[in-house]
Protein backbone atom coordinates (compact mmCIF):
# COMPACT_ATOMS: atom_id res chain seq x y z
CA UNK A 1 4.13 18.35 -133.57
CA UNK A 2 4.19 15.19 -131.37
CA UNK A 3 1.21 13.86 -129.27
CA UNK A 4 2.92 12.09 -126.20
CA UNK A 5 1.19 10.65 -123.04
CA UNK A 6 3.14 10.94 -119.50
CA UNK A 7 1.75 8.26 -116.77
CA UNK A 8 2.61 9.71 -113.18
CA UNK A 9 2.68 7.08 -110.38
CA UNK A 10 1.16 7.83 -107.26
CA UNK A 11 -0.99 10.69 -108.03
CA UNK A 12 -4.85 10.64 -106.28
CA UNK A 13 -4.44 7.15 -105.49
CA UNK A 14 -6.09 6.42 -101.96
CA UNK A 15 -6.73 9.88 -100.85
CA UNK A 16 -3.06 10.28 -100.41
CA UNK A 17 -0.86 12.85 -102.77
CA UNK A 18 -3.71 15.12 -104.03
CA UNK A 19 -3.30 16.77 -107.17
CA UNK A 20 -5.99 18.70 -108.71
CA UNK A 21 -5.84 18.14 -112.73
CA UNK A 22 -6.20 21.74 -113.51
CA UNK A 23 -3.32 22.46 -111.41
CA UNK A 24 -1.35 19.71 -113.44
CA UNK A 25 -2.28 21.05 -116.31
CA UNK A 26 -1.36 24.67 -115.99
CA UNK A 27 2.18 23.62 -114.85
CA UNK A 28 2.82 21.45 -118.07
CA UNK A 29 1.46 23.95 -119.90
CA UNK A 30 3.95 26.85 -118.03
CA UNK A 31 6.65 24.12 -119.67
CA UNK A 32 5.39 25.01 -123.04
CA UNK A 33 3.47 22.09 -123.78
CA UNK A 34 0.37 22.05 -125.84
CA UNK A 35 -3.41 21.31 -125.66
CA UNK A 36 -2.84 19.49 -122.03
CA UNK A 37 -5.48 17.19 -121.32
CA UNK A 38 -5.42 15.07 -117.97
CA UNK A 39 -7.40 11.83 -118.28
CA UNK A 40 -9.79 11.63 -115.33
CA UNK A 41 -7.76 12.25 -111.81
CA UNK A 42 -5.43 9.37 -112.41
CA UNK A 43 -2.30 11.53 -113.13
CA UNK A 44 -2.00 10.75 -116.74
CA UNK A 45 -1.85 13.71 -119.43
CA UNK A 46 -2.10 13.61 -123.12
CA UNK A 47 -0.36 16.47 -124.91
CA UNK A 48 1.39 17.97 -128.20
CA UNK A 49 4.76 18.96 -128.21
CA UNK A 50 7.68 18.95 -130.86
């Protein structure tokens, strides 16, 4: 299995397009990704898949 890193743009920058993490997180991980983890509210995730 893979560890790959996906950089959104525009996510909690400003106050503007609020996305909570955990929310982020449970919809990659409804794609079937594994062990999610969002690094700190800047839209960027960190996870396994193959």
């Amino acid at each position: 299995m893979a560890t790959w890193i996906a950089l959104f743009r525009g996510v909690n920058v400003g106050g503007k397009n609020i996305l909570p993490m955990a929310q982020l997180r449970d919809d990659l991980e409804s794609l079937d990704l594994k062990n999610v983890r969002p690094y700190i509210q800047s839209g960027n995730v960190v996870f396994d898949s193959s």
